[in-house]
N, C-alpha and C. Protein backbone atom coordinates (compact mmCIF):
# COMPACT_ATOMS: atom_id res chain seq x y z
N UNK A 1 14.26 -11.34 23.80
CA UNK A 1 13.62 -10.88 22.57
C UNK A 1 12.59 -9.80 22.92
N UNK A 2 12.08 -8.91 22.25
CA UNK A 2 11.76 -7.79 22.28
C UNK A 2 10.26 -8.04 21.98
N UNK A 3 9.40 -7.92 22.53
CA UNK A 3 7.87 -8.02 22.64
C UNK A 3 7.58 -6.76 21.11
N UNK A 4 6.52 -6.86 20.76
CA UNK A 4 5.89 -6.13 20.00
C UNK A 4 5.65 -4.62 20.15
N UNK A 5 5.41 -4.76 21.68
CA UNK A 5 4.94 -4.02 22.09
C UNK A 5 6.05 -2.73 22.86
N UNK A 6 6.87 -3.45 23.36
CA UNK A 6 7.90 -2.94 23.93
C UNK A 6 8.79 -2.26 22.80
N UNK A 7 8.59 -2.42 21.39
CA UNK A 7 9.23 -1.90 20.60
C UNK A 7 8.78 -0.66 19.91
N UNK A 8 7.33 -0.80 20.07
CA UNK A 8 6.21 0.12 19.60
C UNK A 8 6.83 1.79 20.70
N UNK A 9 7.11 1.18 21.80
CA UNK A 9 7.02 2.38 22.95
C UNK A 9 8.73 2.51 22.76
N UNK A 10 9.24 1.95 22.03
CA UNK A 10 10.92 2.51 21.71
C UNK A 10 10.29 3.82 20.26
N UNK A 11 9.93 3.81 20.13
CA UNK A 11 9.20 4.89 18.94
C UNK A 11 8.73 6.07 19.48
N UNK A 12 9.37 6.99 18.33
CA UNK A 12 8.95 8.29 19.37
C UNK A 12 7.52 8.07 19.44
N UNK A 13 6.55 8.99 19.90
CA UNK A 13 5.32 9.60 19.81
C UNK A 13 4.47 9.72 18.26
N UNK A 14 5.13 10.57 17.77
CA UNK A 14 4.53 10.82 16.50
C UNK A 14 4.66 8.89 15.59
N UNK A 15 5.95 8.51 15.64
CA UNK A 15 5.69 7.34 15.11
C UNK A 15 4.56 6.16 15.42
N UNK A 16 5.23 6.48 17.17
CA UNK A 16 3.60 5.54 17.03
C UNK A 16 2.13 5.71 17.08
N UNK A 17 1.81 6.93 16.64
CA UNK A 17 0.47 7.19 16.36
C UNK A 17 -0.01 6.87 15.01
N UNK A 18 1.67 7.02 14.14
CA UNK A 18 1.17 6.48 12.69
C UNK A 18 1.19 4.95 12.86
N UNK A 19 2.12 3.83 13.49
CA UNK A 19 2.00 2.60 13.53
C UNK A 19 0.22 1.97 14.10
N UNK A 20 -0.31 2.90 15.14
CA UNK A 20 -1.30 2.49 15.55
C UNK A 20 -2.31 3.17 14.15
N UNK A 21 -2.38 3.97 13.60
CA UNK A 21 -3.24 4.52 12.43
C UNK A 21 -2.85 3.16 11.84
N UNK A 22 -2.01 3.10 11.36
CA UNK A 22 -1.84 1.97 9.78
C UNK A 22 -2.64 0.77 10.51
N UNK A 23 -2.15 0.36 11.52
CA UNK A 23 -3.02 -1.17 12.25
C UNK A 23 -4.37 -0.78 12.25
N UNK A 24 -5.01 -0.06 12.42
CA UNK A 24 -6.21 0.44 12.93
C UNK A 24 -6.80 0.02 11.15
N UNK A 25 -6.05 1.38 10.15
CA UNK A 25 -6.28 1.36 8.85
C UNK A 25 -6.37 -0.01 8.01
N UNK A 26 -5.48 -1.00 8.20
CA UNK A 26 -5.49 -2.45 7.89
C UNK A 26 -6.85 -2.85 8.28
N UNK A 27 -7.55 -2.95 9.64
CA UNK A 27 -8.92 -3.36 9.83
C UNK A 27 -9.80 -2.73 8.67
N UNK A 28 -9.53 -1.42 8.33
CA UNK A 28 -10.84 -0.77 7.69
C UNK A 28 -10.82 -1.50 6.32
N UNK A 29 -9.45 -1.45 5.59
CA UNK A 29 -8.72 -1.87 4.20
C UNK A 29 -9.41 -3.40 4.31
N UNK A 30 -9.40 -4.16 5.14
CA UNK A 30 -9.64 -5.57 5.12
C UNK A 30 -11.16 -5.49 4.85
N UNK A 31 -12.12 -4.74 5.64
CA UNK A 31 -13.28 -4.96 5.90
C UNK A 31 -14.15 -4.57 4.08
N UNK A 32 -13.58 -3.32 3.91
CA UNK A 32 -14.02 -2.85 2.58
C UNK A 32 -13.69 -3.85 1.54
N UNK A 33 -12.63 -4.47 1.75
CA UNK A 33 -12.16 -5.65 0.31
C UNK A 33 -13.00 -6.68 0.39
N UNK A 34 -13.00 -6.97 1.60
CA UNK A 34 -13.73 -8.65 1.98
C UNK A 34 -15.14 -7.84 1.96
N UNK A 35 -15.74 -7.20 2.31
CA UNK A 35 -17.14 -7.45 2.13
C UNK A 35 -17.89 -6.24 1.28
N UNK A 36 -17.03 -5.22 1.19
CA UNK A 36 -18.06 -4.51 0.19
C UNK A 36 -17.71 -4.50 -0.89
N UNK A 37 -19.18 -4.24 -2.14
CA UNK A 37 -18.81 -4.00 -3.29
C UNK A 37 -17.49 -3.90 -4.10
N UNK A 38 -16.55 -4.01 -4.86
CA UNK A 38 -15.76 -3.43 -5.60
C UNK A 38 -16.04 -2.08 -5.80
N UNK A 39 -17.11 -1.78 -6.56
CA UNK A 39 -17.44 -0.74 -7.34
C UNK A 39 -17.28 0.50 -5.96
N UNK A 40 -17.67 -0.06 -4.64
CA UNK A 40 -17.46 1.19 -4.13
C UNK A 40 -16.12 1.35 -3.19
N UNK A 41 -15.34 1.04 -3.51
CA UNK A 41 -13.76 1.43 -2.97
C UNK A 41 -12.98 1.67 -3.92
N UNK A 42 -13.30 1.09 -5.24
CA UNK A 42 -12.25 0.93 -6.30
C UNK A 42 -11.82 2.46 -6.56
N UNK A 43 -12.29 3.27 -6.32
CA UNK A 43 -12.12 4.51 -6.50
C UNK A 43 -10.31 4.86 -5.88
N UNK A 44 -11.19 4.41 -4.66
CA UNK A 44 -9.55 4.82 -3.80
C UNK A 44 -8.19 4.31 -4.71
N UNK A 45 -8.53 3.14 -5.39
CA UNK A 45 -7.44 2.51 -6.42
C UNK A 45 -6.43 3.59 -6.49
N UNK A 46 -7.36 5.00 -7.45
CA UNK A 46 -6.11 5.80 -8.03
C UNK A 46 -6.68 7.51 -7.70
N UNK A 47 -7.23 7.26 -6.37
CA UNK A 47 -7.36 8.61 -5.28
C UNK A 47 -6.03 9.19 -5.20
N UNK A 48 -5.91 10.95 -4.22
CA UNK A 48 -5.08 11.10 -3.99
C UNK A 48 -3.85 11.45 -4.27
N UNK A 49 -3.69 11.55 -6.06
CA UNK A 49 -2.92 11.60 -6.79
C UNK A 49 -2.49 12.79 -7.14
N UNK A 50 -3.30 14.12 -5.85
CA UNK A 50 -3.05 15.51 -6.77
C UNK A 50 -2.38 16.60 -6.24
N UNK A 51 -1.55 15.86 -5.35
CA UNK A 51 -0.52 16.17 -4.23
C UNK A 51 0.69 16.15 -4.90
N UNK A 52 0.90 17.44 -4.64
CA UNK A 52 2.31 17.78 -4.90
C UNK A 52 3.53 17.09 -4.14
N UNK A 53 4.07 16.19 -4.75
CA UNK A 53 5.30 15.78 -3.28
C UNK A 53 6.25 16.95 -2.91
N UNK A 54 6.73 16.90 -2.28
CA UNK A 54 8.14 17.56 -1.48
C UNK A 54 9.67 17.38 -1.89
N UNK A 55 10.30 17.86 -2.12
CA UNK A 55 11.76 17.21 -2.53
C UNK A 55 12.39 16.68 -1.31
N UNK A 56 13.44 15.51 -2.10
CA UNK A 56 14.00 14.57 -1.28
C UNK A 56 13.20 13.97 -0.56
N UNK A 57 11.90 13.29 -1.22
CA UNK A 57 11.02 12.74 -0.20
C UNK A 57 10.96 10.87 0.19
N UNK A 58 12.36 10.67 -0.66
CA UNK A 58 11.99 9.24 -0.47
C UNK A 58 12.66 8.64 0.78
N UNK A 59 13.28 9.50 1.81
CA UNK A 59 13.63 8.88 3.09
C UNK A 59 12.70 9.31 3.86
N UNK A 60 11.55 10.44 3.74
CA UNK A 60 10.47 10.18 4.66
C UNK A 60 9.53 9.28 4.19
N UNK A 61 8.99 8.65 3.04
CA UNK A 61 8.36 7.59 2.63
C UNK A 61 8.59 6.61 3.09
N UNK A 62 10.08 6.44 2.64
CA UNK A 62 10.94 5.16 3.01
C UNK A 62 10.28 5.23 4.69
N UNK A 63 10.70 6.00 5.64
CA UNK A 63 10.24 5.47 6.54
C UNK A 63 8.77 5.81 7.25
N UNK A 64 8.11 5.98 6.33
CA UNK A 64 6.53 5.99 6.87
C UNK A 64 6.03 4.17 6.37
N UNK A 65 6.85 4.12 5.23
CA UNK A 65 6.54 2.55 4.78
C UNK A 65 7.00 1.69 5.56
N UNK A 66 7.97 2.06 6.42
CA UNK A 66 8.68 0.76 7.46
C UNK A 66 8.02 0.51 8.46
N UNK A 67 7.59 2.03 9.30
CA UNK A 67 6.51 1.90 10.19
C UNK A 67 5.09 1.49 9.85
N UNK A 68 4.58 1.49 9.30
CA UNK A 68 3.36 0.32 8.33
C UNK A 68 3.39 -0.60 8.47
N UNK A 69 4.60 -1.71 7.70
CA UNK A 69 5.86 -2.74 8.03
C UNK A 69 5.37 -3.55 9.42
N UNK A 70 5.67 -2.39 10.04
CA UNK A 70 5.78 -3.15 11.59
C UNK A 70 4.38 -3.23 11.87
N UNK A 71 3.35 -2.20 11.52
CA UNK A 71 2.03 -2.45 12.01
C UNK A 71 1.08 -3.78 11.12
N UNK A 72 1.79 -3.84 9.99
CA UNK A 72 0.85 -5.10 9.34
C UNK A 72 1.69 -6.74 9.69
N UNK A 73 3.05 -6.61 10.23
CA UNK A 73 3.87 -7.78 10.88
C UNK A 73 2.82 -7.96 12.03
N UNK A 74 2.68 -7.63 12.68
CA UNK A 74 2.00 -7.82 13.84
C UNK A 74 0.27 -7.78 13.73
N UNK A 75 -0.37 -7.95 12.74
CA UNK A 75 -1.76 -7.98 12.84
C UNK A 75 -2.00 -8.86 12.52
N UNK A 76 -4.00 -9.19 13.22
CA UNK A 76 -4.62 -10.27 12.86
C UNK A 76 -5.16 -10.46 11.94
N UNK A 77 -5.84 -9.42 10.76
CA UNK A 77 -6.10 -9.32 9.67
C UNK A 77 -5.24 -9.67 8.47
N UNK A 78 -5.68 -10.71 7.56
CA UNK A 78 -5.08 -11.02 6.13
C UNK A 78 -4.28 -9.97 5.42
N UNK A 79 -2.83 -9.77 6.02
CA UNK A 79 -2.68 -8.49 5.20
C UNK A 79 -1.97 -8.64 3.95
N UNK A 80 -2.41 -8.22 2.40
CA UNK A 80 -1.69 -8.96 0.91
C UNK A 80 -1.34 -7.32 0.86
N UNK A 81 -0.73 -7.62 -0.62
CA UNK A 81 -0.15 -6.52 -1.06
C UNK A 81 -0.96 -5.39 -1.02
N UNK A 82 -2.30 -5.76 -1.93
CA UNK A 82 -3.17 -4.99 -2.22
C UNK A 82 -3.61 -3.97 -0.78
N UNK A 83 -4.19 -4.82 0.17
CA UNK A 83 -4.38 -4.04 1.66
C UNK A 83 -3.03 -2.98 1.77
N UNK A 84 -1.84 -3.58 2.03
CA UNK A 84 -0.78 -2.86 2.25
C UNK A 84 -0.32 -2.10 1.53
N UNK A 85 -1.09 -1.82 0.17
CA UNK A 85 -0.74 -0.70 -0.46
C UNK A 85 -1.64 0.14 -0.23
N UNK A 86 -3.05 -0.25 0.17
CA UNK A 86 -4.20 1.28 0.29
C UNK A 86 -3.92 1.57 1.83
N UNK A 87 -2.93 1.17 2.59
CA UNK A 87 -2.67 1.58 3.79
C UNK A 87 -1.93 2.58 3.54
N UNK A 88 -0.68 1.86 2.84
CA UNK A 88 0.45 3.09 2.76
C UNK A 88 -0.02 4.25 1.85
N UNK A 89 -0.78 3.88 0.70
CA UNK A 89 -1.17 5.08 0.07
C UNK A 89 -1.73 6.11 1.05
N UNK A 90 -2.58 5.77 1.39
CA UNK A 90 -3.50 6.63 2.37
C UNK A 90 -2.55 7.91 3.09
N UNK A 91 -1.87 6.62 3.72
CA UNK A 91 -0.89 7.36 4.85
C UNK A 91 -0.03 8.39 4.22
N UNK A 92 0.76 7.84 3.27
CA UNK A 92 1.17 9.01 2.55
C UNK A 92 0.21 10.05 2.09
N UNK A 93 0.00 9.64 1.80
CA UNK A 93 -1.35 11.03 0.95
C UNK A 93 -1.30 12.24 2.69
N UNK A 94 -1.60 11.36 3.55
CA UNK A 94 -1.69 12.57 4.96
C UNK A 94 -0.52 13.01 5.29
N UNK A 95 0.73 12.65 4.70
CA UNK A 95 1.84 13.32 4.57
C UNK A 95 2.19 14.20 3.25
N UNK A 96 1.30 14.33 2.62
CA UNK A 96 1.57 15.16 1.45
C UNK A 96 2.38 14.31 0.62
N UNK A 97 2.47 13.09 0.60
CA UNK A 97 3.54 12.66 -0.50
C UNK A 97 2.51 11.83 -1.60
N UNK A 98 3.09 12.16 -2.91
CA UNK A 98 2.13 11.68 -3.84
C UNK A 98 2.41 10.09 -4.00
N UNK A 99 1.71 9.22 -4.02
CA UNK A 99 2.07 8.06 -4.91
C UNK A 99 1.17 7.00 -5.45
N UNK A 100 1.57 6.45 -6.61
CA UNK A 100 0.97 6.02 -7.25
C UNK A 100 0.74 4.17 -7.36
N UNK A 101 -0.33 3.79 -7.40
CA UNK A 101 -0.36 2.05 -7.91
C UNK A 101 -0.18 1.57 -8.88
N UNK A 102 0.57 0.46 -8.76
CA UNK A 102 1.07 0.17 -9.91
C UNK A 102 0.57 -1.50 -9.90
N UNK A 103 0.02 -1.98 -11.12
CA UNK A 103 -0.55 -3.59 -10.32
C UNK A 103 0.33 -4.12 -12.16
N UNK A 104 0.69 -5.51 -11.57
CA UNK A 104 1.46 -6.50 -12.56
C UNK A 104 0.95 -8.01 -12.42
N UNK A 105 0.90 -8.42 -13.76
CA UNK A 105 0.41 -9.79 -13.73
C UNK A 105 1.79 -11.01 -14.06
N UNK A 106 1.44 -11.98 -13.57
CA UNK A 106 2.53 -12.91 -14.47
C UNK A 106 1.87 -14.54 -14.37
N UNK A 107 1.80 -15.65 -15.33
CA UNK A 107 1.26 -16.48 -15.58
C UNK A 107 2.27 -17.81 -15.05
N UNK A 108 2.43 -18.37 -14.25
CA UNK A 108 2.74 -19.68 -13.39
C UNK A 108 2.11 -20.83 -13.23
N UNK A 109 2.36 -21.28 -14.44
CA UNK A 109 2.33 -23.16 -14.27
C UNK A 109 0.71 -23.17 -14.88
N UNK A 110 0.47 -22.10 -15.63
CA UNK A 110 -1.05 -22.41 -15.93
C UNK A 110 -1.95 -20.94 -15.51
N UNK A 111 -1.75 -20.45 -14.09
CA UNK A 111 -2.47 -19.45 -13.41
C UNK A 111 -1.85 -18.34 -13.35
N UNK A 112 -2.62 -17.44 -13.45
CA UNK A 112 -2.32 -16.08 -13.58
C UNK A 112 -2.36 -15.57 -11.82
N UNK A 113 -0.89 -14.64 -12.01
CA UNK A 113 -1.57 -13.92 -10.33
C UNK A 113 -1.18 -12.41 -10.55
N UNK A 114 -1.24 -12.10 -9.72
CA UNK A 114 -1.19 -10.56 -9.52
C UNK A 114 -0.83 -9.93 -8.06
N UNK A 115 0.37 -8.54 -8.74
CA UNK A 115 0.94 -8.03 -7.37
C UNK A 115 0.52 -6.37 -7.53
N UNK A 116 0.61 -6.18 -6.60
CA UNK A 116 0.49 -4.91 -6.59
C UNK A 116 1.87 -4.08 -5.69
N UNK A 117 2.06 -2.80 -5.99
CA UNK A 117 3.18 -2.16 -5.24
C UNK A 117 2.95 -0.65 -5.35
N UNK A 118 3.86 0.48 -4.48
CA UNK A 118 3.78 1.94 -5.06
C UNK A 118 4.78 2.23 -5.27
N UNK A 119 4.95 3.60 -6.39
CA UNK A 119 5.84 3.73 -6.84
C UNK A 119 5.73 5.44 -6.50
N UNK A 120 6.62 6.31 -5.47
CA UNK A 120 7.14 7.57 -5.67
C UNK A 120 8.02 7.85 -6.51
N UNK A 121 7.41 8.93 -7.22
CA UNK A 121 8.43 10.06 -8.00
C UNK A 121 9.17 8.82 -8.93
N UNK A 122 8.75 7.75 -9.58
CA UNK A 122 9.23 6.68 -10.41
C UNK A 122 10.14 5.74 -9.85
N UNK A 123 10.40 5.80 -8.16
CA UNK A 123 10.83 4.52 -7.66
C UNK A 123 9.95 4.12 -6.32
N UNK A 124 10.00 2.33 -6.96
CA UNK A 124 8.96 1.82 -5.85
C UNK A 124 9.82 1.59 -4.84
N UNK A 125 8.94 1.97 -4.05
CA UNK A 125 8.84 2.39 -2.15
C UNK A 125 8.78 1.16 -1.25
N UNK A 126 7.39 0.09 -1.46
CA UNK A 126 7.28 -0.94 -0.68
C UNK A 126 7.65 -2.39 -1.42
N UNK A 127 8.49 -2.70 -2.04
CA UNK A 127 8.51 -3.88 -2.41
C UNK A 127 10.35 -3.92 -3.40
N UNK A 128 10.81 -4.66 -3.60
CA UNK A 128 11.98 -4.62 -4.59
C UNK A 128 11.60 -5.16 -5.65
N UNK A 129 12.88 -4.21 -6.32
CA UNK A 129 12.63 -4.52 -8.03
C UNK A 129 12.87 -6.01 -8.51
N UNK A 130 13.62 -6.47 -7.89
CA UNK A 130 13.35 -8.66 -8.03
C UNK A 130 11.78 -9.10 -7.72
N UNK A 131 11.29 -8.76 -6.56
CA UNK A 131 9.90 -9.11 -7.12
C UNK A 131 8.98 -8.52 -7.88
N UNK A 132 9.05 -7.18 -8.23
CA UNK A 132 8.40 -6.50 -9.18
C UNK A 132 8.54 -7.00 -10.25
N UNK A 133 9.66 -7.43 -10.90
CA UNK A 133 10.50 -7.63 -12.15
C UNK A 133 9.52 -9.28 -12.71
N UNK A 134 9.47 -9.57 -11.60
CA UNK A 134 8.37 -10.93 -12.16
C UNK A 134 7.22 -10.52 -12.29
N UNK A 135 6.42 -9.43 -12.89
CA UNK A 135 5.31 -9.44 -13.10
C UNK A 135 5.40 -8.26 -13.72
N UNK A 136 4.35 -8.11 -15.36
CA UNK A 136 5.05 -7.06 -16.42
C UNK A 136 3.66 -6.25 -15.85
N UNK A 137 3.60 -5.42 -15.30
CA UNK A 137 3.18 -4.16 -15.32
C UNK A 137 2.52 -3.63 -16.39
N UNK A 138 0.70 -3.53 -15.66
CA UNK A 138 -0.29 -3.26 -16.47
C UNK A 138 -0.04 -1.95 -16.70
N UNK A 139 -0.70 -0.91 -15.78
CA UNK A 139 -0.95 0.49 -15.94
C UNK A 139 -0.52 1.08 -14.53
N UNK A 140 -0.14 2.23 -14.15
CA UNK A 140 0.02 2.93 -12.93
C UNK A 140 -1.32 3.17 -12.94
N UNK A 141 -2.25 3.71 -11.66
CA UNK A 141 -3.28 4.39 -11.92
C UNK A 141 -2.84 5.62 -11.27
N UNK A 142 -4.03 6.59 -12.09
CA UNK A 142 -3.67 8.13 -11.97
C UNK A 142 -4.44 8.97 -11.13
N UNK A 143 -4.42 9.90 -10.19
CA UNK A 143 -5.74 10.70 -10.21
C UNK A 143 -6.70 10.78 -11.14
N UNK A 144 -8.05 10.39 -10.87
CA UNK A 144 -9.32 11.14 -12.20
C UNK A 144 -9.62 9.71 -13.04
N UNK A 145 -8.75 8.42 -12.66
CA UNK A 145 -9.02 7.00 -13.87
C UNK A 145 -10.15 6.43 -12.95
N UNK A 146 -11.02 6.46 -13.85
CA UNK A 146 -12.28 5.81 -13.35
C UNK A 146 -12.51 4.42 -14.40
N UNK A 147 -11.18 3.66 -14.32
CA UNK A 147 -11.07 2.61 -15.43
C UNK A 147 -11.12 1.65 -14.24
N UNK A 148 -12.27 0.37 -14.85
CA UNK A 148 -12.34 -1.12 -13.65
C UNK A 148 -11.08 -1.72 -13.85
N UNK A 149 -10.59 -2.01 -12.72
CA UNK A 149 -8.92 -2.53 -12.75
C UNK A 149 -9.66 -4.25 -12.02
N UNK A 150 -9.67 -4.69 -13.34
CA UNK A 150 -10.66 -5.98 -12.85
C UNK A 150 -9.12 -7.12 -12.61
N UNK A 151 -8.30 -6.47 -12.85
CA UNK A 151 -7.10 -7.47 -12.22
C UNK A 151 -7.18 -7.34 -10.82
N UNK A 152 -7.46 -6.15 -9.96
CA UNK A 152 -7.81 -5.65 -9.55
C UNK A 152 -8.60 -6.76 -8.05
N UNK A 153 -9.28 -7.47 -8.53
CA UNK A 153 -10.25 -8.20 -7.95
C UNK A 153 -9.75 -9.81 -7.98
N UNK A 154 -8.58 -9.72 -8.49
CA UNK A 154 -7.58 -11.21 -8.51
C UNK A 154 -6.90 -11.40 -7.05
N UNK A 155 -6.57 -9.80 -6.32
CA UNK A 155 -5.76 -9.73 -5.21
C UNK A 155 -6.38 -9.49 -3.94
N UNK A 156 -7.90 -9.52 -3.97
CA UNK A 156 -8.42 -9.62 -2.92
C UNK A 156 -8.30 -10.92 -2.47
């Protein structure tokens, strides 16, 4: 079986500088949720949004999101949707690709929960439409929404 690590160094160069960014990025994503304010990250929610994408961009997404994938499989930090989407957002954004959050609620046995996912150019990237499909979809957020996404604070 193939160590973690030994798989990391089957990756070219450029990949694994983004696998070590996203792991690195997961620490920062964790630290800001768990201990600071809301009010001052929530921003990032719907940052980033004013990037033009590229055509045919969903097989370089597709695989900037896989390599992510592998960097939050292997970490010690709590990683939920929410983290793993301001990772991948991020990351994309430093690839020029636009994308957007999309957060959904759905009510189970009494309790409400909440997912979050992204969606390029109107198809989501990190998650499938069977688990999306269970939870009806509040709002995308946009560049410039300075609206409290107090669902938002369900997925920390």
């Amino acid at each position: 079986m193939n160590s973690p690590l030994k798989q990391l160094f089957k990756l070219s160069l450029k990949q694994q500088m983004l696998v070590c960014l996203a792991w690195l990025l997961f620490i920062v994503w964790h630290v800001k949720i768990s201990y600071l304010p809301y009010r001052w990250w929530s921003k990032s929610l719907s940052s980033h949004a004013d990037i033009q994408t590229q055509p045919n961009i969903h097989l370089p997404a597709m695989q900037i999101v896989n390599l992510i994938e592998k960097a939050a499989r292997h970490h010690f930090v709590k990683i939920n949707c929410l983290r793993r989407c301001m990772v991948q957002k991020q990351l994309l954004h430093l690839h020029h690709i636009n994308s957007q959050l999309s957060i959904g609620v759905k009510k189970e046995q009494g309790k409400f929960a909440a997912h979050c996912w992204l969606v390029v150019n109107n198809h989501i990237i990190n998650d499938s439409a069977e688990e999306t499909s269970r939870y009806v979809e509040l709002k995308r957020l946009q560049a410039g929404e300075n609206q409290d996404a107090d669902i938002v604070k369900n997925l920390v």
